[in-house]
Protein backbone atom coordinates (compact mmCIF):
# COMPACT_ATOMS: atom_id res chain seq x y z
CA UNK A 1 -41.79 5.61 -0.90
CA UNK A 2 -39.22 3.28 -3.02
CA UNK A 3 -36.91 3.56 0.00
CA UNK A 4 -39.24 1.37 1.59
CA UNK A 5 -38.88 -1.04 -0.77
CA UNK A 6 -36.97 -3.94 0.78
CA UNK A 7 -36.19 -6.85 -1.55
CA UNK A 8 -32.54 -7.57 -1.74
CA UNK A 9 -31.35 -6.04 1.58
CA UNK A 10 -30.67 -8.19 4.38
CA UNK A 11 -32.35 -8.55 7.49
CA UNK A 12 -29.80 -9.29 10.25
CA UNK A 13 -31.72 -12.04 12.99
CA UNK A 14 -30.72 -14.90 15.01
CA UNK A 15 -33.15 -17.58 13.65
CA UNK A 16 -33.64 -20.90 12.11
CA UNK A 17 -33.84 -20.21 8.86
CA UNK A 18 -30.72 -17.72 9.00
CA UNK A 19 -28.22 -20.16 10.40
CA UNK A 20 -29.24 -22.61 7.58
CA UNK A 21 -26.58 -23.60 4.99
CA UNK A 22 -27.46 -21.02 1.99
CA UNK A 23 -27.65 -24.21 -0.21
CA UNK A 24 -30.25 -25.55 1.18
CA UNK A 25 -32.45 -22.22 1.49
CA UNK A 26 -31.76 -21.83 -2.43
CA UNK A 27 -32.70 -25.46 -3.23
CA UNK A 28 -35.89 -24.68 -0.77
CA UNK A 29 -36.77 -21.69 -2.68
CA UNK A 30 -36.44 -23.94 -6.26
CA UNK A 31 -38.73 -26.52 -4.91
CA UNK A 32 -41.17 -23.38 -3.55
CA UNK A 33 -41.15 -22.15 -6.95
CA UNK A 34 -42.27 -25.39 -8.72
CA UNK A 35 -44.88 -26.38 -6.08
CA UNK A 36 -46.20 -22.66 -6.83
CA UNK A 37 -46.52 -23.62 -10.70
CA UNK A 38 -48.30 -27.01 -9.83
CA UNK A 39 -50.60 -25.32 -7.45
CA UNK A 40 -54.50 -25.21 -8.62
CA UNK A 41 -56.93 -25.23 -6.11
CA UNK A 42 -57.20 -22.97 -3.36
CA UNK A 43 -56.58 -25.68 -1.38
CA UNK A 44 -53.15 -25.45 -2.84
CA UNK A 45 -52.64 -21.89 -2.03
CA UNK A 46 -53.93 -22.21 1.36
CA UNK A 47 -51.04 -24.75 2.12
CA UNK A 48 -48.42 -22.19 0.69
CA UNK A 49 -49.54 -19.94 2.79
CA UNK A 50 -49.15 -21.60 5.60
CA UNK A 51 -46.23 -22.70 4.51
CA UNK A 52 -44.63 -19.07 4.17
CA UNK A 53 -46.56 -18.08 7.40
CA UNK A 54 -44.41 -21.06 9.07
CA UNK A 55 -41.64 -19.88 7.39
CA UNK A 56 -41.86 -16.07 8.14
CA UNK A 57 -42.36 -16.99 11.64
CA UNK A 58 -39.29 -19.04 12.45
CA UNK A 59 -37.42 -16.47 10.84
CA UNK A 60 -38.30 -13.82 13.13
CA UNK A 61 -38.19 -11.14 10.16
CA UNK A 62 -40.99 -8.60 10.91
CA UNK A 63 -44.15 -9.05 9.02
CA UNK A 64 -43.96 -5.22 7.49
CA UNK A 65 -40.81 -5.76 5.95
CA UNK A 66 -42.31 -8.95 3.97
CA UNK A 67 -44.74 -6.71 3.53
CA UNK A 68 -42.91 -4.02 1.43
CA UNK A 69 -41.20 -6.53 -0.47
CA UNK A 70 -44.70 -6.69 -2.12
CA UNK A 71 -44.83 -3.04 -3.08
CA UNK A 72 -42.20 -3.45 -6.24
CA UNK A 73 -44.64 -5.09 -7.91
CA UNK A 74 -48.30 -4.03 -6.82
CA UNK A 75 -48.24 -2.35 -10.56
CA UNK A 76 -47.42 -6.21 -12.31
CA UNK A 77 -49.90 -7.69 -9.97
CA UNK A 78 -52.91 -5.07 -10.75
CA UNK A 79 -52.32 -5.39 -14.51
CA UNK A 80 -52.64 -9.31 -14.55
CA UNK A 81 -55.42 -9.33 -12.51
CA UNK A 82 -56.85 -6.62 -15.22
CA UNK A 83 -55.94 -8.88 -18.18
CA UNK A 84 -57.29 -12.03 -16.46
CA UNK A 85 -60.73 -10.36 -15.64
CA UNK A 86 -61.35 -9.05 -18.50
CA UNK A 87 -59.36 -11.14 -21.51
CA UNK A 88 -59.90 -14.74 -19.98
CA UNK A 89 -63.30 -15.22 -21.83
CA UNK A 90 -64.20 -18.71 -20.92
CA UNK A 91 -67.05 -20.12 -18.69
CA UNK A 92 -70.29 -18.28 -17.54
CA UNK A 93 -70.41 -15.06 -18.38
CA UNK A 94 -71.14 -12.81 -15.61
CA UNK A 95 -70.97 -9.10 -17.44
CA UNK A 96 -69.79 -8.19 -21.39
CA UNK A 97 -69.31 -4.78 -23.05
CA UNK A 98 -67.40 -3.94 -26.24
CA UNK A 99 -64.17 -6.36 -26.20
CA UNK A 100 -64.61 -6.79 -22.59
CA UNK A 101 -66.05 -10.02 -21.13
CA UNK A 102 -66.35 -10.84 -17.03
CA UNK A 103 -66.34 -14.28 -16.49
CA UNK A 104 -66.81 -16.74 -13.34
CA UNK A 105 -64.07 -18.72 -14.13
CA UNK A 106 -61.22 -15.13 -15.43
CA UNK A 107 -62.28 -13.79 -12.11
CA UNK A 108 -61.22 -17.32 -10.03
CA UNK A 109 -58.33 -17.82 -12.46
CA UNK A 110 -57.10 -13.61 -11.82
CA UNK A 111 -57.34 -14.47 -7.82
CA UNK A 112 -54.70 -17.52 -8.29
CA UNK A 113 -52.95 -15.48 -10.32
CA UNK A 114 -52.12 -12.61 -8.21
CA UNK A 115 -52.03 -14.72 -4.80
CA UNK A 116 -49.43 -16.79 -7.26
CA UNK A 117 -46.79 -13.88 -8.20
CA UNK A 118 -47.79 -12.50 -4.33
CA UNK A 119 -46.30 -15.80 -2.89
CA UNK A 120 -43.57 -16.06 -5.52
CA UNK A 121 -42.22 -12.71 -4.39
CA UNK A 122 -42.19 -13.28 -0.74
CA UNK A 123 -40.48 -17.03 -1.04
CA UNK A 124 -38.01 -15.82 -3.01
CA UNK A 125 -37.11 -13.00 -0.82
CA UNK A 126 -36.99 -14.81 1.91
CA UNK A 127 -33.62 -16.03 0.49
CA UNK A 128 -31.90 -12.33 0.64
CA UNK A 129 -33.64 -11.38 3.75
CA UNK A 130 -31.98 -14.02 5.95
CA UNK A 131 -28.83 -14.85 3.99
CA UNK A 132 -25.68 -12.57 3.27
CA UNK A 133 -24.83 -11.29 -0.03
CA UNK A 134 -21.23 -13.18 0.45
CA UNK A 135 -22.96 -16.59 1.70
CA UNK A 136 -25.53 -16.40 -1.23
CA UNK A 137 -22.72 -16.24 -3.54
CA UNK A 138 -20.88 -18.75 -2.05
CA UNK A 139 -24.14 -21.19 -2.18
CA UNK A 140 -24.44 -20.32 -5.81
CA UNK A 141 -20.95 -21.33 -6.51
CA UNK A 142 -21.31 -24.33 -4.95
CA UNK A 143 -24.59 -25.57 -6.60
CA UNK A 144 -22.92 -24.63 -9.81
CA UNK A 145 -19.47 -26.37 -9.78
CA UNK A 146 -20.60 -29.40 -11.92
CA UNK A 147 -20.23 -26.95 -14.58
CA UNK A 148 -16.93 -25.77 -14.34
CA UNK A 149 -16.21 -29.40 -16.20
CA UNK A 150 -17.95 -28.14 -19.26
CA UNK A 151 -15.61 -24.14 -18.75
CA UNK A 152 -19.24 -22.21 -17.45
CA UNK A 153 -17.41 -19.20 -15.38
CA UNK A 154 -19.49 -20.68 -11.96
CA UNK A 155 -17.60 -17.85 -10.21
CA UNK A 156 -17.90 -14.99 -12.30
CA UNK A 157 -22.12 -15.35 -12.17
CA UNK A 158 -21.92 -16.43 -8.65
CA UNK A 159 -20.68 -12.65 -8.20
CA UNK A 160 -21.85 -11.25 -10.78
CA UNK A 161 -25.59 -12.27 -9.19
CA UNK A 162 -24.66 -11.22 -5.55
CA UNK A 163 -23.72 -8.30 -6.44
CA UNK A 164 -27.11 -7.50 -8.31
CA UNK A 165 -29.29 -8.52 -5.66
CA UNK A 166 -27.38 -6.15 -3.80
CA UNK A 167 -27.93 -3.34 -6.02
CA UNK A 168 -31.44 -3.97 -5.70
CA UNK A 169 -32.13 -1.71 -2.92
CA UNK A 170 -29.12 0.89 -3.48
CA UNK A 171 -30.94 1.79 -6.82
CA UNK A 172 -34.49 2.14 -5.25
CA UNK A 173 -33.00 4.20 -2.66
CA UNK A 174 -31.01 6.56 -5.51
CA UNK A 175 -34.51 6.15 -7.62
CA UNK A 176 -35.87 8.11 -4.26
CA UNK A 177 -33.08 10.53 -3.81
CA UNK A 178 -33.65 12.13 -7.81
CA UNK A 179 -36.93 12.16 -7.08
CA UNK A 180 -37.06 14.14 -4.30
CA UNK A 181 -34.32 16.61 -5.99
CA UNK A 182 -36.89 17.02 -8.98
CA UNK A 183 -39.60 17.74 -7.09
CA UNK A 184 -37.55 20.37 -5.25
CA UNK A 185 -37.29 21.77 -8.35
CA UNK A 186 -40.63 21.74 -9.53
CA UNK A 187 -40.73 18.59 -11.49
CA UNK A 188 -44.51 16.28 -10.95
CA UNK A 189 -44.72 12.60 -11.83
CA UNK A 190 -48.19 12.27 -10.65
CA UNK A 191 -50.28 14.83 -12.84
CA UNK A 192 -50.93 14.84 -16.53
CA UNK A 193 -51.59 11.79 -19.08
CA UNK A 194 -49.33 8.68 -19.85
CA UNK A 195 -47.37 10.12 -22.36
CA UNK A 196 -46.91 13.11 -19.92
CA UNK A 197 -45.94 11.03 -17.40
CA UNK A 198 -43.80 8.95 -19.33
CA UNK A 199 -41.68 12.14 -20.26
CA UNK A 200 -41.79 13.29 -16.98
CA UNK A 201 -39.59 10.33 -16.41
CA UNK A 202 -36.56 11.09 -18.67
CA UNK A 203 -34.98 13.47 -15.42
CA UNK A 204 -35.09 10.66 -13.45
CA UNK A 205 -33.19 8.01 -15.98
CA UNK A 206 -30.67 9.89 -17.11
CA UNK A 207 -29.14 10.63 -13.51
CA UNK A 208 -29.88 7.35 -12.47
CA UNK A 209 -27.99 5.95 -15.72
CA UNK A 210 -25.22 8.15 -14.87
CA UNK A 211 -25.28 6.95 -11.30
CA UNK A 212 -25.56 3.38 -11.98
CA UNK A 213 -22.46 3.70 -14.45
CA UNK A 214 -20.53 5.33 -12.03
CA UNK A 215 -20.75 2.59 -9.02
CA UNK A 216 -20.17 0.63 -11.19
CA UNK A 217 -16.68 1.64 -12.07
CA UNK A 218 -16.05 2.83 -8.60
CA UNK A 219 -16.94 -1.07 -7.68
CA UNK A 220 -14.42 -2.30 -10.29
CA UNK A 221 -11.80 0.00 -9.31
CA UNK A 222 -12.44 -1.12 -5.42
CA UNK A 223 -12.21 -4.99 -6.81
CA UNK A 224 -9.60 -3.93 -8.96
CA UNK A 225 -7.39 -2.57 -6.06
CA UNK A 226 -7.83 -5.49 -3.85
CA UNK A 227 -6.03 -7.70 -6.51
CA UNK A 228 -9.71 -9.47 -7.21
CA UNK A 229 -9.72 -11.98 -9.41
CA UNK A 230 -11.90 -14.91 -9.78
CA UNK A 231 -8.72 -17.91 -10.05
CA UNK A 232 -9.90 -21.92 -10.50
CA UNK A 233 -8.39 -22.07 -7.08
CA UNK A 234 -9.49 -19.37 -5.00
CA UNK A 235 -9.69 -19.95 -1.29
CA UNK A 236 -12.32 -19.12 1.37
CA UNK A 237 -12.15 -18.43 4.53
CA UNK A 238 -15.33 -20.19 6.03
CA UNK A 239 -16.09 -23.18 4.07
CA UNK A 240 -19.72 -24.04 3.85
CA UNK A 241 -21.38 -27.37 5.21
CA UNK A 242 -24.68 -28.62 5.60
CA UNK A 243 -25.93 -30.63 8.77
CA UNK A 244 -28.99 -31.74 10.56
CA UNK A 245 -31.13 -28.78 10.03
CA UNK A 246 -30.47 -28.50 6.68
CA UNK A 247 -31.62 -32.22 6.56
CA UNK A 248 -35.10 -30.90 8.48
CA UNK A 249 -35.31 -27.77 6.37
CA UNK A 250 -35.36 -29.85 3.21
CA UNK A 251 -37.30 -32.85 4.55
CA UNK A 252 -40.50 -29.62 5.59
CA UNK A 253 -40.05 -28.40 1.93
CA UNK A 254 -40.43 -31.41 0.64
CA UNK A 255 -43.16 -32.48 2.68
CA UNK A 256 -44.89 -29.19 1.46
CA UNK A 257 -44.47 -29.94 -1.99
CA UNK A 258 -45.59 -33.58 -1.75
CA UNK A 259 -48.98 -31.70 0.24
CA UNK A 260 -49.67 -29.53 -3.40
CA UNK A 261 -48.66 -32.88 -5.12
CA UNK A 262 -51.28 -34.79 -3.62
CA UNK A 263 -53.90 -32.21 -3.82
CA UNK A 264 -52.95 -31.63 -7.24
CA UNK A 265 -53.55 -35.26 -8.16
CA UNK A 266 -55.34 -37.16 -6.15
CA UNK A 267 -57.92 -34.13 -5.85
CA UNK A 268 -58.24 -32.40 -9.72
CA UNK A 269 -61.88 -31.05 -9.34
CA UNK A 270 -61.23 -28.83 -6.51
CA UNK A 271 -61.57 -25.45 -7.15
């Protein structure tokens, strides 16, 4: 069900990775991402997974709620793989028919591909399972106030960000609820062709539309209320700071990305 989809809720736990500054988890996560784009060998992606294994284990989040973070994008992943097989077109050619053309090399390249947007999904959500919606923003902030000297709102995205990460999983779960109230009443998404489907659909946008509108405004009203606003000078009540295992969280994600470095160089012809 789309209720069970979990990216952008957070996972309350009393870990390693949980009591790290939110800084240096979203500096982690950018150096994740970039190791991911230099990775090439399976070599490569057998080191990110052990790095994420590591990682999921200190963090003591169960293993089925990675797991579901996965689900949002099974579709994405099964159509690249599709694409890859079957549009790549170079090296030995293991089956052809029509515009269709197997190869050794699309079906290697399809693997890395998928085990690539896999990873990329459960790094990154690592970041809002183990870190609060007000600590990311305040980690965000931070990492962007060298550009308050050039008048970018730092503030205004910080929140504006938080706050849609945190819609995430409200929106699945209001997705879910219309569903359910239009199959009650007879509605099927699962039957028919794509353009049926597609129409079948339109029920389930306009209500959420609505929906979505409507927190909305009920949000701005609540900030509105509280006399919100998003001064130069604003105050906070826990100020954030980084210490020693910040230091050993970065020095492990660096490590990992000088591991995919080295492979990635020193060893080109692995597959």
């Amino acid at each position: 069900m789309i209720r069970d989809i979990t990216f952008g809720q957070y996972y309350p736990a009393d870990s390693f990775i949980h009591r790290l500054d939110p800084r240096t988890k979203i500096l982690s996560a950018l150096i994740f991402i970039v190791a991911m784009f230099v990775c090439k060998s399976y070599y490569s992606y057998l080191v990110c997974f052990s790095f994420l294994a590591f990682c999921i284990l200190v963090s003591k989040i169960p293993l089925n709620s990675i797991l579901k973070t996965v689900k949002a994008i099974i579709f994405v992943i099964v159509i690249t793989v599709i694409i890859n097989v079957f549009f790549y077109g170079e090296g030995k050619v293991l089956a052809s028919w029509w515009v269709f053309t197997i190869t050794a090399e699309g079906l290697i390249f399809a693997s890395k591909m998928a085990m690539r947007l896999i990873f990329l999904v459960i790094g990154t959500s690592l970041i809002t399972l183990t870190t609060t919606p007000m600590n990311l923003t305040d980690g965000l902030e931070s990492l962007f106030k060298p550009l308050k000297s050039i008048g970018f709102p730092v503030h205004d995205v910080a929140i504006i960000m938080s706050i849609a990460l945190r819609f995430i999983p409200t929106l699945m779960e209001e997705i879910d609820k219309i569903m359910m109230a239009q199959k009650a009443r007879g509605a099927s998404f699962d039957s028919g062709g794509l353009i049926k489907r597609a129409k079948a659909l339109i029920p389930i946008l306009i209500p959420l539309f609505v929906s979505t509108f409507k927190r909305a405004d009920e949000l701005a009203l609540a900030l509105d209320s509280r006399c919100y606003n998003a001064t130069p000078n604003r105050t906070k009540m826990k100020k954030l700071s980084l210490n020693r295992s910040d230091a050993l969280g970065l020095f492990f994600t660096l490590l990992y990305l000088g591991a995919i470095i080295t492979l990635r160089v020193l060893l080109p012809n692995l597959i």
